[in-house]
PDB file of N, CA and C in Angstrom:
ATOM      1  N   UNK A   1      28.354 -28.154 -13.091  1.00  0.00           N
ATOM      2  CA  UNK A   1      27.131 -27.431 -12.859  1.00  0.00           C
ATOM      3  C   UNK A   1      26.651 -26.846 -14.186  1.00  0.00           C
ATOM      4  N   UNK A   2      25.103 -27.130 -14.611  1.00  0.00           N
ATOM      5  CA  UNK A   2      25.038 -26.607 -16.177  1.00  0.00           C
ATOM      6  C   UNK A   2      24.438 -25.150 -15.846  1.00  0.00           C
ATOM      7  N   UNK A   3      24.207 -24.621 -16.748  1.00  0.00           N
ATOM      8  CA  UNK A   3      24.005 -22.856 -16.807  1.00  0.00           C
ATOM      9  C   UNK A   3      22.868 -22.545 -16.492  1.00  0.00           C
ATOM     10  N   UNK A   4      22.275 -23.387 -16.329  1.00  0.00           N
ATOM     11  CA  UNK A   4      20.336 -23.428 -16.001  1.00  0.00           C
ATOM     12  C   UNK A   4      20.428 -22.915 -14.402  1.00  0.00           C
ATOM     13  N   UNK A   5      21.613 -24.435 -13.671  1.00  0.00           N
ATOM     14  CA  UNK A   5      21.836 -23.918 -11.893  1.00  0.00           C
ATOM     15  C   UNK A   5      22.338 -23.056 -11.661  1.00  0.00           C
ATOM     16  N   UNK A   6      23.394 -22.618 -12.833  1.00  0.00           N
ATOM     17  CA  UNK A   6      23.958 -21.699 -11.966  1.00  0.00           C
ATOM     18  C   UNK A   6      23.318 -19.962 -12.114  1.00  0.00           C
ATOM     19  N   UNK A   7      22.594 -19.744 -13.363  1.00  0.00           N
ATOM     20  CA  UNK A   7      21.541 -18.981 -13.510  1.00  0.00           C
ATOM     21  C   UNK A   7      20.406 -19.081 -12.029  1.00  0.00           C
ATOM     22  N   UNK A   8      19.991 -19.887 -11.658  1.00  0.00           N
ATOM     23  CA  UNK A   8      18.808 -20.029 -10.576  1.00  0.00           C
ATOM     24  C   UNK A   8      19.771 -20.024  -9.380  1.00  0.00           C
ATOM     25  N   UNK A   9      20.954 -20.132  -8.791  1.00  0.00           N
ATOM     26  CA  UNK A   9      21.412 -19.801  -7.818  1.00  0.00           C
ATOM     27  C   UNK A   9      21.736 -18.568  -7.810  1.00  0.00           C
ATOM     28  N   UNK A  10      21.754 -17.455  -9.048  1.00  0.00           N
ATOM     29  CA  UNK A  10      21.638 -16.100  -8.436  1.00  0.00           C
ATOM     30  C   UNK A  10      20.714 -15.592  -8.620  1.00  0.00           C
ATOM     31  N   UNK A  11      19.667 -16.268  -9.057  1.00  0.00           N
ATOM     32  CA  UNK A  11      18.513 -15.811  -8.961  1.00  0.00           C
ATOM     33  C   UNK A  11      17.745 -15.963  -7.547  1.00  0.00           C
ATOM     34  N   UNK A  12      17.798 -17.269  -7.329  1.00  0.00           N
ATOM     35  CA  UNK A  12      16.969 -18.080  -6.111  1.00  0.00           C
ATOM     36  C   UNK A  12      18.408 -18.084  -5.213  1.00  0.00           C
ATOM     37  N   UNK A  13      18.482 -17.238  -3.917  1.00  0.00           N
ATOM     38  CA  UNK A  13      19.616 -17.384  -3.591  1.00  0.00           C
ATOM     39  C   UNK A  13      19.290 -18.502  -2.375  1.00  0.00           C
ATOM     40  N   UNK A  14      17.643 -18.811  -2.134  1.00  0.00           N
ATOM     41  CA  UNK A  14      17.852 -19.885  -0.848  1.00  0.00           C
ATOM     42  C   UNK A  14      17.901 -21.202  -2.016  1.00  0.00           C
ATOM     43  N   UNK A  15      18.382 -21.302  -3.479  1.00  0.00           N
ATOM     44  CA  UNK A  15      18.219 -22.257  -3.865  1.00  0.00           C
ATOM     45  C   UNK A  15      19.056 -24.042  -3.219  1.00  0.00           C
ATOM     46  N   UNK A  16      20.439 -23.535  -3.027  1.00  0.00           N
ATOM     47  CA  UNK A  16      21.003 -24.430  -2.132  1.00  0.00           C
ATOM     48  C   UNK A  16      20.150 -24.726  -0.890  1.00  0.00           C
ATOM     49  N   UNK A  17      19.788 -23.949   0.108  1.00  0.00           N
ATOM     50  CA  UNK A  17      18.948 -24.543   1.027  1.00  0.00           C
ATOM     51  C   UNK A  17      17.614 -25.855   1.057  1.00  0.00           C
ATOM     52  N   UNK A  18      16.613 -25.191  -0.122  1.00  0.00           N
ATOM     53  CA  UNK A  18      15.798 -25.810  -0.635  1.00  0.00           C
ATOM     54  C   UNK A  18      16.380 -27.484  -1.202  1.00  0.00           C
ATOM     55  N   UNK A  19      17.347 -27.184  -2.163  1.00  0.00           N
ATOM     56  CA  UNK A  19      17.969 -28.787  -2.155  1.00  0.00           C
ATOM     57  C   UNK A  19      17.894 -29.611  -1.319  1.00  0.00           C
ATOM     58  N   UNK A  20      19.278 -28.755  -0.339  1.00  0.00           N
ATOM     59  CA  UNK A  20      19.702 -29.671   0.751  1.00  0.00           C
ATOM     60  C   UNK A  20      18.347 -30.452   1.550  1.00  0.00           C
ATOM     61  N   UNK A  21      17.583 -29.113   1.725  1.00  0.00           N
ATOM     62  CA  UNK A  21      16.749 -29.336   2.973  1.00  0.00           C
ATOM     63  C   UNK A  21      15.600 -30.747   2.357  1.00  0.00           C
ATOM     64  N   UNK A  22      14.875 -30.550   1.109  1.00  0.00           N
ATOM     65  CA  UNK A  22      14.529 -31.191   0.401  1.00  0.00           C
ATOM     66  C   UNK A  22      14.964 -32.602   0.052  1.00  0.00           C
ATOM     67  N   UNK A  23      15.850 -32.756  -0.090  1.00  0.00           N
ATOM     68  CA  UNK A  23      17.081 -33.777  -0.158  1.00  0.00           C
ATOM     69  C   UNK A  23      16.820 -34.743   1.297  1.00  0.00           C
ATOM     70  N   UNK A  24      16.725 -34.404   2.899  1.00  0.00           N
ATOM     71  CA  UNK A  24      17.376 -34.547   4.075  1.00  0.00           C
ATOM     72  C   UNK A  24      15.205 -35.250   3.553  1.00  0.00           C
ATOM     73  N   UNK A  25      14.675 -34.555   3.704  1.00  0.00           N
ATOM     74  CA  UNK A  25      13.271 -34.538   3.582  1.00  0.00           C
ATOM     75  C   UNK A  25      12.668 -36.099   2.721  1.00  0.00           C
ATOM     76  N   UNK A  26      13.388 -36.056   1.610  1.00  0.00           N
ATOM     77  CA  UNK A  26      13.413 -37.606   0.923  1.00  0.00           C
ATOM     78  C   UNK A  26      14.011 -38.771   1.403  1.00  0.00           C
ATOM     79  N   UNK A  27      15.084 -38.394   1.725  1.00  0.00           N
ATOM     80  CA  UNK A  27      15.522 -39.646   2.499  1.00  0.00           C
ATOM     81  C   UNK A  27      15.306 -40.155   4.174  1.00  0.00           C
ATOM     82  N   UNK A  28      14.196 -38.928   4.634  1.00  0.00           N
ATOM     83  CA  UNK A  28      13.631 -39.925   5.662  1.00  0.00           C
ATOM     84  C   UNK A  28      14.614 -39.314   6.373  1.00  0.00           C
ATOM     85  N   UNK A  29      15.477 -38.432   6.867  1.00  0.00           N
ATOM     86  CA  UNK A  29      16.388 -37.713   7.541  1.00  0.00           C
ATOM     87  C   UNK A  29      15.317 -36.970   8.644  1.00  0.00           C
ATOM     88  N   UNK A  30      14.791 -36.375   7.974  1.00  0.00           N
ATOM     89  CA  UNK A  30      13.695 -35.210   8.740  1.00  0.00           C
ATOM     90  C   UNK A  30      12.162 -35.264   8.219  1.00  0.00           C
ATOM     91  N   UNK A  31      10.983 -34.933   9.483  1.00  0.00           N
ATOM     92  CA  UNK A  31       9.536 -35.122   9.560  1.00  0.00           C
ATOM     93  C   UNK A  31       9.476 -34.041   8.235  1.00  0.00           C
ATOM     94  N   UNK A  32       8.256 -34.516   7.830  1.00  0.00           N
ATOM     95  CA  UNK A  32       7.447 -32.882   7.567  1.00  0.00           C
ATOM     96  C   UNK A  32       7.364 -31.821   8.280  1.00  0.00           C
ATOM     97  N   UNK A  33       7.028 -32.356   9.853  1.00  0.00           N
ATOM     98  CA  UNK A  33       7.122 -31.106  10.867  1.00  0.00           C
ATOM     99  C   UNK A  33       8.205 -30.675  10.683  1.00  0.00           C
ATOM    100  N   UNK A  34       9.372 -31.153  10.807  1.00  0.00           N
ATOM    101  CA  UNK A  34      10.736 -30.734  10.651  1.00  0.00           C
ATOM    102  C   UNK A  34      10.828 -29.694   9.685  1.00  0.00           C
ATOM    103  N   UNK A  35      10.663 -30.178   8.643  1.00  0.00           N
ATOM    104  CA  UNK A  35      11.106 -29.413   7.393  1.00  0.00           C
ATOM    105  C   UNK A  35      10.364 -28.367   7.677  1.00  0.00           C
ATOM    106  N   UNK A  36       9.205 -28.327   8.195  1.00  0.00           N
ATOM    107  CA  UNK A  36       8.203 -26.710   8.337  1.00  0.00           C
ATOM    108  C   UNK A  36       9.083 -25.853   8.780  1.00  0.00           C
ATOM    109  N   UNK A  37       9.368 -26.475   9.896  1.00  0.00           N
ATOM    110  CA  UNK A  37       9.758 -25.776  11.517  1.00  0.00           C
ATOM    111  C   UNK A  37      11.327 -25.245  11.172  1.00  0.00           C
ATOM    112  N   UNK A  38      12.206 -25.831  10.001  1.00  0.00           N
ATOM    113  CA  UNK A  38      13.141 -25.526   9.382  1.00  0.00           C
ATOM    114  C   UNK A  38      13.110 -24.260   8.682  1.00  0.00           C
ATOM    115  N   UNK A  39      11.976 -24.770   7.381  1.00  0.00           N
ATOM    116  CA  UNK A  39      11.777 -23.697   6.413  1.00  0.00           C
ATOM    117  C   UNK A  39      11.299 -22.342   7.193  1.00  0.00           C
ATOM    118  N   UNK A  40      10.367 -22.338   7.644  1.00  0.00           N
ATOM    119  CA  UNK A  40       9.630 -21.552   8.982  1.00  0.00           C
ATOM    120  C   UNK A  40      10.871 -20.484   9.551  1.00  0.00           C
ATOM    121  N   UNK A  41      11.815 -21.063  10.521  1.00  0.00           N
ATOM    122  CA  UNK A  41      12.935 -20.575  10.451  1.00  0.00           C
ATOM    123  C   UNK A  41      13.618 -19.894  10.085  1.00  0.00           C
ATOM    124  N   UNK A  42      14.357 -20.588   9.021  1.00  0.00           N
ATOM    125  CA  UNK A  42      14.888 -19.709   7.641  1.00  0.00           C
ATOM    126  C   UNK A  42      14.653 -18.459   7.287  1.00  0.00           C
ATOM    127  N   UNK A  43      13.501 -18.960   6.528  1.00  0.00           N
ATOM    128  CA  UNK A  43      12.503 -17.402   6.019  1.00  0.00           C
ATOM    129  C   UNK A  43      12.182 -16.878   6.500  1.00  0.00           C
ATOM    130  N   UNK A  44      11.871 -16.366   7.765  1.00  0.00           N
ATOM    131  CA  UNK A  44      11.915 -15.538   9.404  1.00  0.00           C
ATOM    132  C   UNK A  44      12.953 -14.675   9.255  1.00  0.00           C
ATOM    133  N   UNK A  45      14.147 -15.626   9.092  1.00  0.00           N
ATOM    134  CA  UNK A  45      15.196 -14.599   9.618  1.00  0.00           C
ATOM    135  C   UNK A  45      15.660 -14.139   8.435  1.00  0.00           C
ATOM    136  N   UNK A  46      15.745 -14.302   6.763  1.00  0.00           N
ATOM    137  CA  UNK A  46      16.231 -14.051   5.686  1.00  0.00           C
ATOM    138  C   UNK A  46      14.958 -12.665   5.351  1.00  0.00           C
ATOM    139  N   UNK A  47      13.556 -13.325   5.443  1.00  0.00           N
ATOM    140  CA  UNK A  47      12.738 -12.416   4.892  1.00  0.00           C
ATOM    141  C   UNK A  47      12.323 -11.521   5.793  1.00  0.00           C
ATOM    142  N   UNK A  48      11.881 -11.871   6.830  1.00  0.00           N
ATOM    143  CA  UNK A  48      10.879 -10.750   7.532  1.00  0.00           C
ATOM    144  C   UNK A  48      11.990 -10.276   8.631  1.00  0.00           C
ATOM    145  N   UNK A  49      12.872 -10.641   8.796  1.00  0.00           N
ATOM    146  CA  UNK A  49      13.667  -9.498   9.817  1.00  0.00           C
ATOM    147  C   UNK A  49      14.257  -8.305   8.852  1.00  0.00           C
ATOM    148  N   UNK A  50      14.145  -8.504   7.324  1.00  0.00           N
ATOM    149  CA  UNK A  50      13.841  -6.794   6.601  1.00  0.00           C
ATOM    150  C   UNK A  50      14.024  -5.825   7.784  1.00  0.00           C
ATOM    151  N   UNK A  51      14.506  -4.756   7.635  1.00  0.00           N
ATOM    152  CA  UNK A  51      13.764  -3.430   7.630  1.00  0.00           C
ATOM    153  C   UNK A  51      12.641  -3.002   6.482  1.00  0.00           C
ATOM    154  N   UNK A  52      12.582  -3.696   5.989  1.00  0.00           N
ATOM    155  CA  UNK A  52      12.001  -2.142   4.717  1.00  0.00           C
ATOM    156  C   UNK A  52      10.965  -3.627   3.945  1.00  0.00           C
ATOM    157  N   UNK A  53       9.986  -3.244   3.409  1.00  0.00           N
ATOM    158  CA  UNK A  53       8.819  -3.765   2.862  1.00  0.00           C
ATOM    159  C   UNK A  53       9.119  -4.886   1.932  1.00  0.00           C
ATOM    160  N   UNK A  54       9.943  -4.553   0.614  1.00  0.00           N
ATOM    161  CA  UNK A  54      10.686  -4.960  -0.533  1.00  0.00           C
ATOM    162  C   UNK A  54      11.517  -6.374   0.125  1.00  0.00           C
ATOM    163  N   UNK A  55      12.264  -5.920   0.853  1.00  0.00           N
ATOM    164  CA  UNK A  55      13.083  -7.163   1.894  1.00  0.00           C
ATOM    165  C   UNK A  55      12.130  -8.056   2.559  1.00  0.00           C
ATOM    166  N   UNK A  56      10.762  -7.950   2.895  1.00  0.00           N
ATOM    167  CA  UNK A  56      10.165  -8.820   3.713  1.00  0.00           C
ATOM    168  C   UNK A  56       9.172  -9.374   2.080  1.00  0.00           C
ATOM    169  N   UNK A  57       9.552  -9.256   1.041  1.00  0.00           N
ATOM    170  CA  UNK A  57       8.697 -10.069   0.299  1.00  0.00           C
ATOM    171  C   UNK A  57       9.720 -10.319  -1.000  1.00  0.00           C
ATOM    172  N   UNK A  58      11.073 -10.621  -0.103  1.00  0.00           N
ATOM    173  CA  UNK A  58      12.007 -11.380  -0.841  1.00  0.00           C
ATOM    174  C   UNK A  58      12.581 -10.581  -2.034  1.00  0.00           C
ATOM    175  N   UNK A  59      12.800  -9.379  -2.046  1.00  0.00           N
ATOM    176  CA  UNK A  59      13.306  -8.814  -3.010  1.00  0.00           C
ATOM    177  C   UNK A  59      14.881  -7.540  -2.263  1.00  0.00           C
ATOM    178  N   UNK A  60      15.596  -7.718  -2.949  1.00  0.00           N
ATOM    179  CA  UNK A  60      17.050  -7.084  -2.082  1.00  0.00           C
ATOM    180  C   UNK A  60      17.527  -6.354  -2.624  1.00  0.00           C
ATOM    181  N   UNK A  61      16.880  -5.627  -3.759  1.00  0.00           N
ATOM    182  CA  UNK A  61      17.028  -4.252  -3.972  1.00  0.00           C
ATOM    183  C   UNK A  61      16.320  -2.983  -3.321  1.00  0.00           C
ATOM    184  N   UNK A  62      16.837  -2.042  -4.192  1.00  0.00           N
ATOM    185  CA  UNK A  62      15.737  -0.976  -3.701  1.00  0.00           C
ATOM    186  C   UNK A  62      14.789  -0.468  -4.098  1.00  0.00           C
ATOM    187  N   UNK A  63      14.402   0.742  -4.009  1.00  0.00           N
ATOM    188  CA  UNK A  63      12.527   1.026  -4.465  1.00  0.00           C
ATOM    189  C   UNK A  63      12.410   0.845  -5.969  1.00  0.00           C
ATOM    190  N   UNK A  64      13.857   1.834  -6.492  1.00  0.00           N
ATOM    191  CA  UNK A  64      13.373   1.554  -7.933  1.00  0.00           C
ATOM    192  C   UNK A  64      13.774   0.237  -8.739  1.00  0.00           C
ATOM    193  N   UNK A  65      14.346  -0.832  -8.211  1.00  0.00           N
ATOM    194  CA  UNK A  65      15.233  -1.886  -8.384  1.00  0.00           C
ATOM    195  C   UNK A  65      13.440  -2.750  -8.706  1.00  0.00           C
ATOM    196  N   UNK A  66      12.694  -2.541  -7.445  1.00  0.00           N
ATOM    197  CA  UNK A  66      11.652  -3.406  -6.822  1.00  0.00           C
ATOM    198  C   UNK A  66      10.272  -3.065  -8.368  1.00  0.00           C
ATOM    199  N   UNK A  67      10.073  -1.533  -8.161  1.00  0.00           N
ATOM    200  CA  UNK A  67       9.357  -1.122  -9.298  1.00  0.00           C
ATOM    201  C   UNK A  67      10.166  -2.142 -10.323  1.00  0.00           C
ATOM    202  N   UNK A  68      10.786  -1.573 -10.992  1.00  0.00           N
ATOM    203  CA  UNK A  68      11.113  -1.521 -12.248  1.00  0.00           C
ATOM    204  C   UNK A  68      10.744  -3.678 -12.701  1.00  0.00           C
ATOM    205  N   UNK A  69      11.625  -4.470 -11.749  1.00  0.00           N
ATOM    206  CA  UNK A  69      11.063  -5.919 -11.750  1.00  0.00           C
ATOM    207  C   UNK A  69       9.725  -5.687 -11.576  1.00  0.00           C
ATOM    208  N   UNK A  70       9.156  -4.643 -11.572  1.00  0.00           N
ATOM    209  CA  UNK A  70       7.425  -5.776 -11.337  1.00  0.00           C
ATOM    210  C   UNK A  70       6.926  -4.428 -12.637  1.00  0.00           C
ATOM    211  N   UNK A  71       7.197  -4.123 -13.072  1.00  0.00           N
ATOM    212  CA  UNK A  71       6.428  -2.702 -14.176  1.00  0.00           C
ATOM    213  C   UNK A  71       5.457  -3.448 -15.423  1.00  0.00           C
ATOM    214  N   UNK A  72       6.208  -5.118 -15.208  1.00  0.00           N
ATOM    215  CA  UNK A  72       5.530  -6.005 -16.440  1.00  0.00           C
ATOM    216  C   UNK A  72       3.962  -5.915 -15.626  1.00  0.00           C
ATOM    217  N   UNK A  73       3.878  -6.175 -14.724  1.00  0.00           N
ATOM    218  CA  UNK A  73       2.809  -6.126 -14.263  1.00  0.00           C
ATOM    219  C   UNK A  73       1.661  -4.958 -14.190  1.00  0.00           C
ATOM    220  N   UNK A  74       2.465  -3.932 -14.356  1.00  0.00           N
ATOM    221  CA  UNK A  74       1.415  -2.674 -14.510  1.00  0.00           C
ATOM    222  C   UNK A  74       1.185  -2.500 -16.156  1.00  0.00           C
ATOM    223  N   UNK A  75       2.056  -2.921 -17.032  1.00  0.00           N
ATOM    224  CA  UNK A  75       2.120  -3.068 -18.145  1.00  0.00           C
ATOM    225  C   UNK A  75       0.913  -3.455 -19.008  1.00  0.00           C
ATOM    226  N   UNK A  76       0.685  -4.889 -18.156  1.00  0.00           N
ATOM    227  CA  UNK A  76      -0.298  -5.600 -18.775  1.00  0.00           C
ATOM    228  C   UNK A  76      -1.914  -4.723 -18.536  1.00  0.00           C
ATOM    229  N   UNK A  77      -2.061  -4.116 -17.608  1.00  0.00           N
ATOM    230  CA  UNK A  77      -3.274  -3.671 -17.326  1.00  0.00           C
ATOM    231  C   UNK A  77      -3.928  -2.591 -18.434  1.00  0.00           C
ATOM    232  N   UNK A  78      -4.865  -3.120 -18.742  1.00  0.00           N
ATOM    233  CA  UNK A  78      -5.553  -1.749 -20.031  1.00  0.00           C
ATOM    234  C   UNK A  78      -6.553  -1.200 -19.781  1.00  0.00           C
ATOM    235  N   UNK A  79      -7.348  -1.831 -18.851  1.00  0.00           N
ATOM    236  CA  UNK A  79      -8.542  -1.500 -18.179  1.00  0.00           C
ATOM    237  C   UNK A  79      -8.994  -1.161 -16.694  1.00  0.00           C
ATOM    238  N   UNK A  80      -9.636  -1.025 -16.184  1.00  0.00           N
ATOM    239  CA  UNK A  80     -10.344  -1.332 -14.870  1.00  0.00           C
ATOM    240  C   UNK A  80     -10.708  -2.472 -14.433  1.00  0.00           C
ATOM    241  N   UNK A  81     -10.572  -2.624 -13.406  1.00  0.00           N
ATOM    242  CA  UNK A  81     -11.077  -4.285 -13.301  1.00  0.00           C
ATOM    243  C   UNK A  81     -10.935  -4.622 -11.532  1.00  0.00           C
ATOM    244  N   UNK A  82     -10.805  -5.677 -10.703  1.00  0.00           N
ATOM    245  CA  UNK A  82     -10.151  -6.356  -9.700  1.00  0.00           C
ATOM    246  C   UNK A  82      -8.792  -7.138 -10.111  1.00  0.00           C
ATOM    247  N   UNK A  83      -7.645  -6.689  -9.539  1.00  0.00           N
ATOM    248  CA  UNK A  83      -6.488  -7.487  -9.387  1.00  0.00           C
ATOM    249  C   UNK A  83      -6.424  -8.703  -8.154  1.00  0.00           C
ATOM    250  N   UNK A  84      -6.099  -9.749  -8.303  1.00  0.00           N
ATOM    251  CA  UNK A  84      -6.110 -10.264  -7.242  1.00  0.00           C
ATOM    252  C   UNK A  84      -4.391 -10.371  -7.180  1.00  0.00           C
ATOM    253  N   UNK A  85      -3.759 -10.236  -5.785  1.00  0.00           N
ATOM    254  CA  UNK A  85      -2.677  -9.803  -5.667  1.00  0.00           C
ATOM    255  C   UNK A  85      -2.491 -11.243  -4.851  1.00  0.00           C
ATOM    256  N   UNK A  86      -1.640 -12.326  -5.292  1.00  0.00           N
ATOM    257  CA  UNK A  86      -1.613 -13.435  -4.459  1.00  0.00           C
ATOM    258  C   UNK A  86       0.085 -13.489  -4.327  1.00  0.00           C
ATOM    259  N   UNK A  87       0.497 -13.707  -2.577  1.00  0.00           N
ATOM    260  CA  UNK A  87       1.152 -13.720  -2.288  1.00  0.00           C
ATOM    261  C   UNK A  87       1.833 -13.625  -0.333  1.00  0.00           C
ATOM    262  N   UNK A  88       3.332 -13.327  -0.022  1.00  0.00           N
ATOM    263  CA  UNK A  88       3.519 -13.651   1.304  1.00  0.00           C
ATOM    264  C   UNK A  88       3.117 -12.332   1.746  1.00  0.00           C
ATOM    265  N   UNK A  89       3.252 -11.045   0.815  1.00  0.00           N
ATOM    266  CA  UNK A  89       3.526  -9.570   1.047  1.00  0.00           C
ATOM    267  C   UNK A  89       2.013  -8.923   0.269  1.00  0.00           C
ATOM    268  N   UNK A  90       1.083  -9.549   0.113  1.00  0.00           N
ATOM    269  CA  UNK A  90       0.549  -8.652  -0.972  1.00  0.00           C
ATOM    270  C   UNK A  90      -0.212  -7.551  -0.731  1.00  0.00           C
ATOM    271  N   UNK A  91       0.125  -6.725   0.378  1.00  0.00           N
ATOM    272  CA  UNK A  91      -0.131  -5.252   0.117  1.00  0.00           C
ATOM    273  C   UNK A  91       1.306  -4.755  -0.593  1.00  0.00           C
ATOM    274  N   UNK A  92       2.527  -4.937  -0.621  1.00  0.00           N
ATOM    275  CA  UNK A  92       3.471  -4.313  -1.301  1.00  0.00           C
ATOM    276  C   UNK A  92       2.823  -3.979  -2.995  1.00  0.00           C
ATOM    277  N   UNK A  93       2.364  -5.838  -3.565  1.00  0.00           N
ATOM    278  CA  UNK A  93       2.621  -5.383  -4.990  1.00  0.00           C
ATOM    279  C   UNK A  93       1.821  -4.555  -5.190  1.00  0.00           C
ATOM    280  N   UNK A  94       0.262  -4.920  -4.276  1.00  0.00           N
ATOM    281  CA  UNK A  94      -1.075  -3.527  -4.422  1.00  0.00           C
ATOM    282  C   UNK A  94      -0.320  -1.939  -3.988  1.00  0.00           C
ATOM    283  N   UNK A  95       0.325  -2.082  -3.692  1.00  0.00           N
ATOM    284  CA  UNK A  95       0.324  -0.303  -2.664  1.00  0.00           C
ATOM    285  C   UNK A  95       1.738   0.160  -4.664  1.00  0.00           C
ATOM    286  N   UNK A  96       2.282  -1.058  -5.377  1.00  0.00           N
ATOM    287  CA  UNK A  96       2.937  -0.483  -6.415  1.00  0.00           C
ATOM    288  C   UNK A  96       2.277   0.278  -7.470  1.00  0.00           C
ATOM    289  N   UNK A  97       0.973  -0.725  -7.529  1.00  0.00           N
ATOM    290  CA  UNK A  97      -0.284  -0.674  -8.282  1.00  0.00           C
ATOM    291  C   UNK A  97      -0.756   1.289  -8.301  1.00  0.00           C
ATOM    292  N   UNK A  98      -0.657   1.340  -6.957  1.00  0.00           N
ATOM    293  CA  UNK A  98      -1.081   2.728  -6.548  1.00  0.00           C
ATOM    294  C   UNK A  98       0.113   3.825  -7.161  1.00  0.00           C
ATOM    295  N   UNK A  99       0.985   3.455  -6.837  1.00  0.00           N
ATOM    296  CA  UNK A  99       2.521   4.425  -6.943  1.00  0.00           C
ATOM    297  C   UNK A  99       2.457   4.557  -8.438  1.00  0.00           C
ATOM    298  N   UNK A 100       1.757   3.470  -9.584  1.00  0.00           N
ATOM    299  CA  UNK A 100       2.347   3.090 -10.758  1.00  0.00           C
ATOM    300  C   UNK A 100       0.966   3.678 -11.544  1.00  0.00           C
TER     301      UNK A 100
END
């Protein structure tokens, strides 16, 4: 395993899933519907059965764990403007915007 995977498996912890599932997906194993209705699944029960906000937009720390990974983002801002916040959660990163 070179240091690149094993770096992105603790980063990306559904990274094994994504393979496999991906993998089953190429060789004609499973539909597209499938793979939805799979992935769909999955991320149901990993992300949004959270308690807490941070957990339902894939992050498994805590408040200041969550800040502190996204501060690049308040960082960059010098002005006034519209942010467009694209994403599964995106009142979290807006409501950081506010806190920050």
């Amino acid at each position: 395993m070179s240091t690149s995977d094993s770096v992105r498996k603790l980063i990306d912890k559904a990274h094994e899933f994504n393979e496999s599932l991906f993998k089953e997906l190429s060789e004609g194993k499973i539909s597209e519907d499938e793979w939805f209705e799979i992935n769909n699944e999955y991320f149901t029960e990993h992300y949004l059965a959270s308690d807490n906000p941070r957990g339902q937009s894939g992050h498994g720390g805590n408040e200041h764990g969550y800040f502190h990974s996204h501060q690049m983002l308040i960082d960059v801002i010098h002005k006034s403007g519209t942010i467009i916040d694209v994403g599964a959660r995106t009142d979290i990163c807006s409501s950081l915007f506010i806190v920050g």
